[in-house]
Protein backbone atom coordinates (compact mmCIF):
# COMPACT_ATOMS: atom_id res chain seq x y z
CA UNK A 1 0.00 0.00 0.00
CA UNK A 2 1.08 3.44 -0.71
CA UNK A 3 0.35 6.92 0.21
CA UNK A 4 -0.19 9.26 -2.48
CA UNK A 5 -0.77 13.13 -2.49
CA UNK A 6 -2.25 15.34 -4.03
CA UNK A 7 -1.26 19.26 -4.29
CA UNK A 8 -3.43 22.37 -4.44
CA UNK A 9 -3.00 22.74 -8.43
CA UNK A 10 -3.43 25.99 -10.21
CA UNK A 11 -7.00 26.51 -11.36
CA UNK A 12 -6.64 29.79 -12.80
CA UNK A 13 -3.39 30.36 -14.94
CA UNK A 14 -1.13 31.59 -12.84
CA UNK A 15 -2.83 32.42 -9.34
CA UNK A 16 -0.74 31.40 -6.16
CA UNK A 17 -3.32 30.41 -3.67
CA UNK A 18 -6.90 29.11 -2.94
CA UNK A 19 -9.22 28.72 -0.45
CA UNK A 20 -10.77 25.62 0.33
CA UNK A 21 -14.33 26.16 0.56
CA UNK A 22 -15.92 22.81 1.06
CA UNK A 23 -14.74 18.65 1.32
CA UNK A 24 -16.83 16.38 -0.16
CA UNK A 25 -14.74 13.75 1.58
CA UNK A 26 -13.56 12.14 5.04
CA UNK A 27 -10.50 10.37 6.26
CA UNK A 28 -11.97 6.70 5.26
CA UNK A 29 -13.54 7.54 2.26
CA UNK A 30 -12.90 5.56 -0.98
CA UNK A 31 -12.44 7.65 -4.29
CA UNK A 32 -12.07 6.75 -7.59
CA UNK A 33 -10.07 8.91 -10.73
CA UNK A 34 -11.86 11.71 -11.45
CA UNK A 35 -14.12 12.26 -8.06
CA UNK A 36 -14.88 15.41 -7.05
CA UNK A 37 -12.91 15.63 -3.42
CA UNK A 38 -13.46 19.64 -2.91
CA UNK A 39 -14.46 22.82 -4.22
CA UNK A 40 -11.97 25.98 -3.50
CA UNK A 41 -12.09 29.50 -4.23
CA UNK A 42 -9.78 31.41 -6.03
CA UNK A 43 -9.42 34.90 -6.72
CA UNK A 44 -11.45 34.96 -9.78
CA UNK A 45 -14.23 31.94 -9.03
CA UNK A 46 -14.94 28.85 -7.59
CA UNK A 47 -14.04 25.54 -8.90
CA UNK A 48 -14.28 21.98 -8.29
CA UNK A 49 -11.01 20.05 -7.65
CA UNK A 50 -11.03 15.68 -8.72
CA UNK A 51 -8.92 13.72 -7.45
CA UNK A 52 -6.34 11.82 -10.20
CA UNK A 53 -6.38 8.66 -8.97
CA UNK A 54 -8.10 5.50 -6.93
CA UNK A 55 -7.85 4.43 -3.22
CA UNK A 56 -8.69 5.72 0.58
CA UNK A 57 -8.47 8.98 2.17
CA UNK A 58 -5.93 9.04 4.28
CA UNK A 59 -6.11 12.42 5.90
CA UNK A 60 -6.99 15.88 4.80
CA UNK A 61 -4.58 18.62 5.59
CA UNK A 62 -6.27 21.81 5.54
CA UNK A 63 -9.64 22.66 7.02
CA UNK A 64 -12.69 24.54 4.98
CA UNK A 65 -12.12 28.10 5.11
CA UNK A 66 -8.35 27.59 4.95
CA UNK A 67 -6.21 29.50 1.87
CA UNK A 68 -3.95 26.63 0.97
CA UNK A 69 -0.45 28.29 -1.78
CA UNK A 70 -0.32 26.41 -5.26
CA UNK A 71 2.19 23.56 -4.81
CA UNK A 72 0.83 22.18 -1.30
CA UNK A 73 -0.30 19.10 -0.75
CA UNK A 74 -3.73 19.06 0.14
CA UNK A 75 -5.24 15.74 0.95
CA UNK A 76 -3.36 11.98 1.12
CA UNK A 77 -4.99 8.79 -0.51
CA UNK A 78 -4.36 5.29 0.52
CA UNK A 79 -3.79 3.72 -2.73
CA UNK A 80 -3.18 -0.06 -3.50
CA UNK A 81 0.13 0.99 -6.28
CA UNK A 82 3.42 -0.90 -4.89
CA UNK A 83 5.66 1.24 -7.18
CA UNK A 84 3.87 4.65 -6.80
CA UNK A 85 5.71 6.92 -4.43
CA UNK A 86 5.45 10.32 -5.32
CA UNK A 87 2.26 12.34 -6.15
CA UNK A 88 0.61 12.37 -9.82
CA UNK A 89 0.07 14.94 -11.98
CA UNK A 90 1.03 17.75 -9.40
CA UNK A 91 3.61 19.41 -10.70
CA UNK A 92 3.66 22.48 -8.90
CA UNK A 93 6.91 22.27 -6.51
CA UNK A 94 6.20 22.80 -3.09
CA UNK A 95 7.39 25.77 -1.64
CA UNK A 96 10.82 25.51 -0.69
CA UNK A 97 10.68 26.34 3.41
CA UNK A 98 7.67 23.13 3.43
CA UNK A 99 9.81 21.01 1.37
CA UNK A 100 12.79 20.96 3.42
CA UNK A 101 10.50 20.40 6.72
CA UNK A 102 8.40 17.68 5.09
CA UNK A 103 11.97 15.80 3.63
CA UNK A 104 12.30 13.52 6.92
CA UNK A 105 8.80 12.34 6.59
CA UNK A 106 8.74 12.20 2.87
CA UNK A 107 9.42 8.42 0.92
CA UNK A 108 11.09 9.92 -2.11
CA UNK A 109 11.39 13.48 -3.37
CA UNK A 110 9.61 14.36 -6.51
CA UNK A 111 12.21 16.08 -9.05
CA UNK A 112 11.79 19.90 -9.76
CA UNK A 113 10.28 20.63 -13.45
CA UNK A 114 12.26 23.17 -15.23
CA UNK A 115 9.10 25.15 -16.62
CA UNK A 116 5.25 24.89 -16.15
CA UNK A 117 3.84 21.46 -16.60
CA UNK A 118 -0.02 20.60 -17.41
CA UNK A 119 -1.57 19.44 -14.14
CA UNK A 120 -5.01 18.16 -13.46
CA UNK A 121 -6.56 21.53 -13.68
CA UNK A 122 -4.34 24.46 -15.05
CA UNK A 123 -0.90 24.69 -15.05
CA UNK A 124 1.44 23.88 -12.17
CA UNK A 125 3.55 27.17 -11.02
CA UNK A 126 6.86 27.71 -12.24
CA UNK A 127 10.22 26.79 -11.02
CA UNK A 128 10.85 30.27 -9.74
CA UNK A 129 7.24 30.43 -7.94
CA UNK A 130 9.23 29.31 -4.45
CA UNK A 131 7.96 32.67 -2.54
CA UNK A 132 4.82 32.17 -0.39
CA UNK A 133 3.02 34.20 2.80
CA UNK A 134 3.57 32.73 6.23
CA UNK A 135 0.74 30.23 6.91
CA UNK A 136 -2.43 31.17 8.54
CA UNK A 137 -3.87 27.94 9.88
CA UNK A 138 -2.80 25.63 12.51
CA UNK A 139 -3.45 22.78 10.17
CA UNK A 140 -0.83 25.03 7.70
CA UNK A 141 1.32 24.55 10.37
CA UNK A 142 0.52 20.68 10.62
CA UNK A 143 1.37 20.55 6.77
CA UNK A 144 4.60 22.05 6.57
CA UNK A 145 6.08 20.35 9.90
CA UNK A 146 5.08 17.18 8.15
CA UNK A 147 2.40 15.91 10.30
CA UNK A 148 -0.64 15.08 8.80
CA UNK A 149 -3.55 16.41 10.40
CA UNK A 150 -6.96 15.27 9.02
CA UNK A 151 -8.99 18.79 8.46
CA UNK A 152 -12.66 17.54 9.88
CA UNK A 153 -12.98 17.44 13.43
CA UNK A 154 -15.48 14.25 13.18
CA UNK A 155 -12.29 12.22 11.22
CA UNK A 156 -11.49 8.77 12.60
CA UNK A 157 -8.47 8.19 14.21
CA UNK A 158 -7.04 11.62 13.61
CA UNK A 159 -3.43 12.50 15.06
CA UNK A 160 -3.46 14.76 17.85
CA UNK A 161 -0.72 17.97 16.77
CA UNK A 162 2.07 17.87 19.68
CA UNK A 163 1.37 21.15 21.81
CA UNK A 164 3.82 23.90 21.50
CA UNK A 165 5.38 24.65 25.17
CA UNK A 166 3.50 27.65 27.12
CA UNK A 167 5.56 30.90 27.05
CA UNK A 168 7.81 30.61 30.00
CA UNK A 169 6.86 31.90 32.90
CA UNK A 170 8.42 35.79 33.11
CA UNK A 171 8.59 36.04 29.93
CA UNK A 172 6.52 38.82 27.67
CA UNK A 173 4.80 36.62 25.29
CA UNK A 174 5.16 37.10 21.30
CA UNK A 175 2.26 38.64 19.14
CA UNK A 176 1.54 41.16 16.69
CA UNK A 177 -0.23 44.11 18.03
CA UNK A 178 -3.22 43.32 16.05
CA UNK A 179 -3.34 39.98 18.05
CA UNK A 180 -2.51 41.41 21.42
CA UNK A 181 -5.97 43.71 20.71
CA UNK A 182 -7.90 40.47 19.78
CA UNK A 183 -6.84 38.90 23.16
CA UNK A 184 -7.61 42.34 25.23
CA UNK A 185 -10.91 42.47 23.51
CA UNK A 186 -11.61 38.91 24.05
CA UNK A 187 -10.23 38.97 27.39
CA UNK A 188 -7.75 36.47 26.86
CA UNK A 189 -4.32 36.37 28.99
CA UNK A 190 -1.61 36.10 26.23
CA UNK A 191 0.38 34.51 28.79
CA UNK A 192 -2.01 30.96 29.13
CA UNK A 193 -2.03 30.80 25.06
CA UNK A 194 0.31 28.05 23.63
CA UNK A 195 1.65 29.45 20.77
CA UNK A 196 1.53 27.60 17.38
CA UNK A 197 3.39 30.50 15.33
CA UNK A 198 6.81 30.19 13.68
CA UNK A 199 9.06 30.94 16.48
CA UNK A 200 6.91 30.50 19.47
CA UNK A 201 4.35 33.62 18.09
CA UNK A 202 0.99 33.47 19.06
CA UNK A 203 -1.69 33.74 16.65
CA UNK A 204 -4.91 34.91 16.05
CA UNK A 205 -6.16 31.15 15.90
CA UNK A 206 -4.22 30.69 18.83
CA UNK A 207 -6.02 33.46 20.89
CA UNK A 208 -9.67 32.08 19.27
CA UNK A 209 -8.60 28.59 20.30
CA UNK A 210 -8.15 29.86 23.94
CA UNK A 211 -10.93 31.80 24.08
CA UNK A 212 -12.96 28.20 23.00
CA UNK A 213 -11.35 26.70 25.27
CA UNK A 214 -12.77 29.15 27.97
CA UNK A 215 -16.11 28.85 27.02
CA UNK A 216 -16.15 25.02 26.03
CA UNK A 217 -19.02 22.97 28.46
CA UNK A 218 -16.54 19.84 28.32
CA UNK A 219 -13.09 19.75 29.34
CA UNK A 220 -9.99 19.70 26.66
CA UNK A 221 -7.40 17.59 27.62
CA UNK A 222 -3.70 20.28 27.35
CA UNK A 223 -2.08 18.36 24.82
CA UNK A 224 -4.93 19.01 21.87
CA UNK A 225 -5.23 22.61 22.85
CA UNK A 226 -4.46 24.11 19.24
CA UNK A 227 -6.53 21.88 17.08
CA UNK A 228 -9.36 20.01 19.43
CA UNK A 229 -10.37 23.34 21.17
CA UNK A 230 -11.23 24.74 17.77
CA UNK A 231 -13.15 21.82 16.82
CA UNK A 232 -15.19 22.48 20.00
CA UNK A 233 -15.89 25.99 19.13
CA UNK A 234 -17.21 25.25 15.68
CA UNK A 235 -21.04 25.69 17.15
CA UNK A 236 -20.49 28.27 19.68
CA UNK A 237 -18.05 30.04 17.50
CA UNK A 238 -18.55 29.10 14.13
CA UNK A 239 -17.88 33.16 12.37
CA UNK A 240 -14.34 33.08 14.25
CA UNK A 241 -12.67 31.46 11.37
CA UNK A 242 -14.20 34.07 8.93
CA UNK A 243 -14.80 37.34 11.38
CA UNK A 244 -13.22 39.05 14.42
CA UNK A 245 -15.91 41.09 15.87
CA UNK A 246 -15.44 43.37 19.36
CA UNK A 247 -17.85 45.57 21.03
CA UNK A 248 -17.84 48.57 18.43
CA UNK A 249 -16.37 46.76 15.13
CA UNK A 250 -16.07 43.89 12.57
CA UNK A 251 -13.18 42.39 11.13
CA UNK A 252 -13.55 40.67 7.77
CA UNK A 253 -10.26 39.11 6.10
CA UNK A 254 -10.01 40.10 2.69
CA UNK A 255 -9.48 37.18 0.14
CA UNK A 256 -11.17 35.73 -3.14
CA UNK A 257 -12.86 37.64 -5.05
CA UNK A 258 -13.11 40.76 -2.60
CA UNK A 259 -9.38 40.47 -2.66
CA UNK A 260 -8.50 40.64 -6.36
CA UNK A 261 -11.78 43.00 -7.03
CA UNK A 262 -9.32 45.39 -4.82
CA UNK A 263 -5.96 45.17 -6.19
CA UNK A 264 -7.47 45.40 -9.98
CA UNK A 265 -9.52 48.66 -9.04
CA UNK A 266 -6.47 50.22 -7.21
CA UNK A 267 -4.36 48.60 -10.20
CA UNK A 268 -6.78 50.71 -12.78
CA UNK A 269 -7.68 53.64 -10.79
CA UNK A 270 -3.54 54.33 -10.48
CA UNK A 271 -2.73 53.54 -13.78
CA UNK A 272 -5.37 54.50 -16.42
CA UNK A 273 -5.82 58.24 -16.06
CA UNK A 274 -10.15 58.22 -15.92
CA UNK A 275 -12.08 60.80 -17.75
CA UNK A 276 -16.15 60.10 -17.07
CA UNK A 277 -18.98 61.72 -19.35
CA UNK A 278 -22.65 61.70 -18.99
CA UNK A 279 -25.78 61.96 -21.23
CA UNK A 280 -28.88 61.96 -19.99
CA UNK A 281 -31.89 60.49 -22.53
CA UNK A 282 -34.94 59.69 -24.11
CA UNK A 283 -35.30 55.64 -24.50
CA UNK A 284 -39.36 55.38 -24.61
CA UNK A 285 -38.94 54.14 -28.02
CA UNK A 286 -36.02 51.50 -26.90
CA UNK A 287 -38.66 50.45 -24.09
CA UNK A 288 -41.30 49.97 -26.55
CA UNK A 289 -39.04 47.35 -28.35
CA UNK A 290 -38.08 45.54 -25.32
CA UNK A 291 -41.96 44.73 -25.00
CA UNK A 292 -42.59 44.45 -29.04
CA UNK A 293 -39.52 41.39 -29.20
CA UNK A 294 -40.98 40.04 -25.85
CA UNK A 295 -44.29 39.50 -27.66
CA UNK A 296 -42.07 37.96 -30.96
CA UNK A 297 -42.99 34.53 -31.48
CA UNK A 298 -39.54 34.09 -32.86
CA UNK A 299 -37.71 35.00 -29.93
CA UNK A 300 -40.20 32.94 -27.56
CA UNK A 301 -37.83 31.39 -24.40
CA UNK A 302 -35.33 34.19 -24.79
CA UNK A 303 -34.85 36.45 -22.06
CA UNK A 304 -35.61 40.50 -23.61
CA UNK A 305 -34.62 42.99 -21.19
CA UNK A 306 -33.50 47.02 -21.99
CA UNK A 307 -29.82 45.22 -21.64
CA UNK A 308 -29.43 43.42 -24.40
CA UNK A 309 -30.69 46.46 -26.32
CA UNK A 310 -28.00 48.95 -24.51
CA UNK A 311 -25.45 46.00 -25.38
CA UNK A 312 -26.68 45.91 -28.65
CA UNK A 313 -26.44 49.67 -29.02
CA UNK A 314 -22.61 49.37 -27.21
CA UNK A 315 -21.72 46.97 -30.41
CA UNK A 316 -23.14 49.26 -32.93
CA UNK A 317 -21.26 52.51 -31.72
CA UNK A 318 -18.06 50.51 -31.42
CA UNK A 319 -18.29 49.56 -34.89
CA UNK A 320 -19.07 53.18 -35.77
CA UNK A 321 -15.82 54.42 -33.66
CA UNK A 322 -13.49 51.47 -34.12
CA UNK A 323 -10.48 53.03 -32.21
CA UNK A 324 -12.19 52.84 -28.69
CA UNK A 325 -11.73 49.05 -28.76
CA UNK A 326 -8.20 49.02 -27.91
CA UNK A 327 -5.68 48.57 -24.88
CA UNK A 328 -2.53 49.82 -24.23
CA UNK A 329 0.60 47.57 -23.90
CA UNK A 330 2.83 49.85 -21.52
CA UNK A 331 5.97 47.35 -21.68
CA UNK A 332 5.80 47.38 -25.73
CA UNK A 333 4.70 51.11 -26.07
CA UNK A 334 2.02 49.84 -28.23
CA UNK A 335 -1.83 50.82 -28.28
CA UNK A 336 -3.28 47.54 -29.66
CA UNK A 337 -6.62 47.77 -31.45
CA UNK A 338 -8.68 45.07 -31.16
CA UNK A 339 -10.39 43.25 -34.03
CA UNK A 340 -13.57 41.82 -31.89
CA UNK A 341 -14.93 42.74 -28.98
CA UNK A 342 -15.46 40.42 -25.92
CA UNK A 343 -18.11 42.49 -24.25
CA UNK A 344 -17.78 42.32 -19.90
CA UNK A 345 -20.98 42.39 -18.12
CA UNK A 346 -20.22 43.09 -14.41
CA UNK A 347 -22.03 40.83 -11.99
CA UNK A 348 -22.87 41.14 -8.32
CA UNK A 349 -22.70 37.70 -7.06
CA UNK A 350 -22.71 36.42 -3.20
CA UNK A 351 -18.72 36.08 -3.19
CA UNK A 352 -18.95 40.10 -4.76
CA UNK A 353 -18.34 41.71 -8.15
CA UNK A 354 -17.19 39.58 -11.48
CA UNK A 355 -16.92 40.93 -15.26
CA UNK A 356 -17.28 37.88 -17.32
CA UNK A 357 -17.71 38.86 -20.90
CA UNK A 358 -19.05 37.31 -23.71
CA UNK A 359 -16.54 36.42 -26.84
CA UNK A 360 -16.56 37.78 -29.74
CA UNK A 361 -20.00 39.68 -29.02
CA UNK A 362 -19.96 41.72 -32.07
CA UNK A 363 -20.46 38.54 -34.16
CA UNK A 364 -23.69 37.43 -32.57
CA UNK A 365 -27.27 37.91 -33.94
CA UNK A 366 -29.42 39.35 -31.20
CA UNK A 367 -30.83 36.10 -30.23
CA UNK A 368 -27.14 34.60 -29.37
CA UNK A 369 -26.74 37.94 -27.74
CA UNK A 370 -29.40 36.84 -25.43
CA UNK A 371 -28.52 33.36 -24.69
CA UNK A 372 -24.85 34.76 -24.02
CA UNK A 373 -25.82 36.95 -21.23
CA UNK A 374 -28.73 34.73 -19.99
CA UNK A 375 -25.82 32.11 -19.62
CA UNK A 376 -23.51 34.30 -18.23
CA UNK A 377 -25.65 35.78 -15.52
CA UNK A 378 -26.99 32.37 -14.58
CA UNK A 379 -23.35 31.30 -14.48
CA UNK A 380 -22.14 34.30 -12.42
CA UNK A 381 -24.50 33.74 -9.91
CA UNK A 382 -23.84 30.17 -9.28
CA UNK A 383 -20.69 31.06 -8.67
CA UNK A 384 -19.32 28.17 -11.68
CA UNK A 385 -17.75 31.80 -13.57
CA UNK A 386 -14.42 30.42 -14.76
CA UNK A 387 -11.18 32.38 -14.79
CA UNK A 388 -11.32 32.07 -18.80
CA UNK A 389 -14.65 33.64 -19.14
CA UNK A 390 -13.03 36.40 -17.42
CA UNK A 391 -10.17 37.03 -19.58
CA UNK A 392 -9.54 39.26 -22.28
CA UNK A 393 -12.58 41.39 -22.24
CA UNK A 394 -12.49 44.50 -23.98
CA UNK A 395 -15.22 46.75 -22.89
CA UNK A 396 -17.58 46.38 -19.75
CA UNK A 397 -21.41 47.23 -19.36
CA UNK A 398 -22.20 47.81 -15.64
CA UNK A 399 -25.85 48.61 -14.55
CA UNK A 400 -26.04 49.70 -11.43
CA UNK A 401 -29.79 50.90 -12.63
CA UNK A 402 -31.14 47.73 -10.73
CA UNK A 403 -30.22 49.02 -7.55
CA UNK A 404 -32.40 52.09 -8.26
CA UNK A 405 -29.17 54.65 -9.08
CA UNK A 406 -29.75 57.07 -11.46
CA UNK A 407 -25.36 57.19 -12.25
CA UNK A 408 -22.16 57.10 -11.06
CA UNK A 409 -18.59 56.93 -12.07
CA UNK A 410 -17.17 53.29 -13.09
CA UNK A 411 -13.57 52.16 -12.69
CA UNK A 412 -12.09 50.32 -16.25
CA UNK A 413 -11.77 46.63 -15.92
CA UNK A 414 -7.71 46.43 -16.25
CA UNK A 415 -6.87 46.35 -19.31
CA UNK A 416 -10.02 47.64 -21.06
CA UNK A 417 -10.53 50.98 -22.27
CA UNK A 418 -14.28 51.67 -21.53
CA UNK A 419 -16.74 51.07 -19.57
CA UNK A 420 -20.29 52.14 -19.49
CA UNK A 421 -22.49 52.64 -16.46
CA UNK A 422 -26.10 52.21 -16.84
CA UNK A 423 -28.58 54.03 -14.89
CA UNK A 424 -32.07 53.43 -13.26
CA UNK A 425 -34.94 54.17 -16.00
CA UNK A 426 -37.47 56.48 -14.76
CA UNK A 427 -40.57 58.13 -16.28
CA UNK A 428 -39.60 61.57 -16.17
CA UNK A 429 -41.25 64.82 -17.36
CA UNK A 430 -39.24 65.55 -20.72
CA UNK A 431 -39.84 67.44 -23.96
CA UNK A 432 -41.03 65.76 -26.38
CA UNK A 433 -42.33 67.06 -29.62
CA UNK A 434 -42.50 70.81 -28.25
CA UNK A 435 -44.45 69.40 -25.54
CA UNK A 436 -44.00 68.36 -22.47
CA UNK A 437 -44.94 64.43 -21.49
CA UNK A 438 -43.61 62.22 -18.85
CA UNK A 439 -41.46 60.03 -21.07
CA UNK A 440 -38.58 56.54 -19.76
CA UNK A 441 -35.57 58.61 -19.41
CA UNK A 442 -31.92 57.23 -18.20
CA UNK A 443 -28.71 58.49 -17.94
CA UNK A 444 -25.38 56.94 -19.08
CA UNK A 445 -22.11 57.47 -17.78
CA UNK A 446 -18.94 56.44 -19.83
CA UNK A 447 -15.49 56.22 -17.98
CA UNK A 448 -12.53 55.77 -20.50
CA UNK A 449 -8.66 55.59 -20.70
CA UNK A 450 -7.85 59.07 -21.49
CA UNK A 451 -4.30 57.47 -23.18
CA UNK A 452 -6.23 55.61 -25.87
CA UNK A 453 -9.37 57.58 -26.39
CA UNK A 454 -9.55 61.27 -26.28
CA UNK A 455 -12.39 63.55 -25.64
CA UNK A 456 -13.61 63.86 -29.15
CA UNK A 457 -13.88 59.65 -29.62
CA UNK A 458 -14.77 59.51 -26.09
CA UNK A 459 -17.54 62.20 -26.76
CA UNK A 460 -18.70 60.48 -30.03
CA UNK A 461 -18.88 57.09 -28.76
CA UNK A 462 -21.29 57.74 -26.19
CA UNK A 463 -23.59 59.98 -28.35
CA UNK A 464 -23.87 57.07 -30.66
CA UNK A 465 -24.95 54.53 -28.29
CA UNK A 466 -27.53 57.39 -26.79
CA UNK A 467 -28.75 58.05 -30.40
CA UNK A 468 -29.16 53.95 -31.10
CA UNK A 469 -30.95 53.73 -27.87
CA UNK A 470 -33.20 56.93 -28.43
CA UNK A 471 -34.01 55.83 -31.99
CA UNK A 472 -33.40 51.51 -32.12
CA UNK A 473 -34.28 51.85 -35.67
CA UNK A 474 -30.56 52.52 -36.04
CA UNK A 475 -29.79 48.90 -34.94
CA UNK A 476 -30.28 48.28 -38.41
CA UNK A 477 -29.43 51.39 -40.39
CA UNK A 478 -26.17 51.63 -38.17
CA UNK A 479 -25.73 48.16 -38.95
């Protein structure tokens, strides 16, 4: 019998880390090749990871809510191959500090690939891809000391984690000062907390952990302080993992989606110099057409909504102005002008904002056009969004409208050059024919690299798509 592992792989070209959101398995579990083990989260969705080959669970080594680096070993399998000793089709090398604690405990060393190999889902990290954050879980910890802690506190026969001696008596104990605060607020003596940190530090699973402990109805035997006093907690303290919460505020770790929604905004905001422009408008007649292709027999089962006509207007004045589908390719010094358009739709979903776009938009009749978004909204929401669908868009639709906002001021999608915010549609008095009659009326707002489209395009651009949308007969004499 042999013990094989398998690694966190890297689901999303090139991301470092993911967070395990749910196991389908236990220690004692029999899998087969290609069973679905877990489902992480990575900075740009979630995804479901199979495992490569046959045999038992042996243990798991990180627990749900845990961000595990591309290149760790994950979960061990039991398997019944005499002459298979090192872990399949998990190229990613482990990190360099785990691999040289887990060599004692390790049968045979698997060789280091010289570039990026195809692994079960993505492509493993390269050679040079040895830097990684300090670990934040005690089963992290576990991993890289090369004890193998099974994740779920309900696992059979799972090995206890030695306890890490007390601080010495005398002796101030070691902690960040955002940990120290945790313990104050939580009223916690750092002084009682075994420490599970690198160097004796305590943590701020380490405080939770004691603060369990405190509260637990049963008593903990010492020795499984760090992991059995969390597995107490889970009912009694099941947001600690995810949430630090005092009297007057509420910590929330930032990671996934929230996480890489932040570095791409500060990314653009810092790097594309934003110009915004607004038009206010007349789209009775657009409305009228939503309900007139609603009632079309030939578009029965399609879902007709004022969106698919703004994107349909988007397509028309970008084949009108040509030049405002483009990006700029700072190391090069090159503005590249695209040839298609792969139009983003942003999407509030429950793990926060996503721009999936549809490919190659500007080919579709408006019935594909409608199946593509239906798809990708259902998608979004589900929170199945792969990282492809995600890449290479070139402009973004974003309607905060829904929420009842009449405009605001959108942030380009990195490496787009536009993106158009849709407001709320209101029946507003407006003139109309010399008169005045209360009329649907919105108001766009386009934001725009000012290094690839100046004010004139800029300026055009958005009076086209307000003309298509004021008159949609132009979706065919524009066409």
């Amino acid at each position: 019998m042999t013990i094989r592992e398998f690694k966190m792989p890297d689901v999303g070209e090139g991301l470092t880390e993911a967070e395990i959101l749910k196991w389908y398995v236990q220690p004692g579990d029999t899998v087969t090749d290609g069973q679905v083990v877990c489902e992480v989260e990575t900075a740009k969705a979630a995804v479901e990871l199979p495992i490569p080959f046959d045999g038992v669970v042996h243990a798991l080594l990180f627990e749900e809510g845990t961000t595990v680096d591309v290149g760790q070993v994950i979960i061990s399998v039991q398997t019944g191959d005499a002459g298979a000793g090192a872990p399949v089709q998990t190229a990613a090398a482990p990190v360099a500090e785990a691999a040289a604690a887990a060599a004692p405990a390790a049968p045979a060393e698997e060789p280091v690939a010289e570039a990026r190999q195809p692994v079960l889902v993505g492509y493993g990290v390269s050679t040079a891809s040895t830097k990684r954050r300090p670990r934040k879980a005690t089963a992290a910890t576990a991993a890289q000391n090369g004890t193998a802690a099974p994740a779920a506190p309900a696992a059979p026969a799972a090995p206890v984690l030695p306890a890490v001696p007390a601080q010495p008596t005398g002796e101030r104990p070691l902690a960040k000062p955002p940990v120290r605060k945790l313990a104050k607020d939580l009223g916690i003596d750092l002084a009682s907390v075994v420490p599970t940190g690198d160097g004796g530090v305590v943590t701020r699973e380490d405080v939770h952990a004691a603060a369990a402990a405190a509260i637990a109805p049963q008593a903990v035997p010492a020795v499984a302080a760090p992991v059995a006093a969390q597995a107490q907690a889970q009912a009694p303290v099941a947001e600690a993992a995810v949430t630090e919460t005092s009297a007057r505020e509420t910590r929330i770790p930032v990671k996934g989606v929230r996480k890489v929604t932040a570095q791409a905004m500060v990314g653009s905001a810092f790097t594309a110099p934003h110009v915004t422009e607004f038009i206010t408008l007349d789209v009775t007649r657009t409305m009228k057409l939503v309900q007139e292709l609603k009632d079309d027999p030939d578009l029965a089962g399609l879902r007709i909504n004022p969106l698919l006509l703004i994107a349909k207007a988007v397509l028309v004045a970008i084949r009108r102005n040509p030049d405002v589908n483009a990006s700029w390719d700072e190391a090069a010094q090159e503005i590249v002008l695209k040839h298609y358009v792969n139009l983003g739709i942003a999407a509030a979903t429950p793990r926060g904002l996503i721009v999936p776009n549809i490919k190659d938009a500007h080919a579709k009749t408006l019935g594909e056009l409608s199946e593509s978004l239906s798809s990708l909204v259902a998608t979004a929401r589900d929170g199945k969004t792969s990282p492809a669908d995600m890449q290479n868009g070139t402009i973004t639709i974003t309607n905060v409208g829904v929420f009842g906002v009449d405009t605001g001021t959108p942030i380009l999608n990195p490496g787009e050059s536009a993106i158009l915010a849709v407001g709320a549609i209101k029946l507003q008095p407006w003139v109309h024919k010399g008169k005045v009659k209360p009329r649907q009326v919105t108001t766009l707002a386009l934001s725009f690299d000012h290094r690839l489209i100046d004010g004139e395009l800029g300026s055009k651009f958005l009076a086209d798509i307000a003309a298509v949308l004021e008159h949609p007969r132009r979706l065919i004499t524009w066409s």
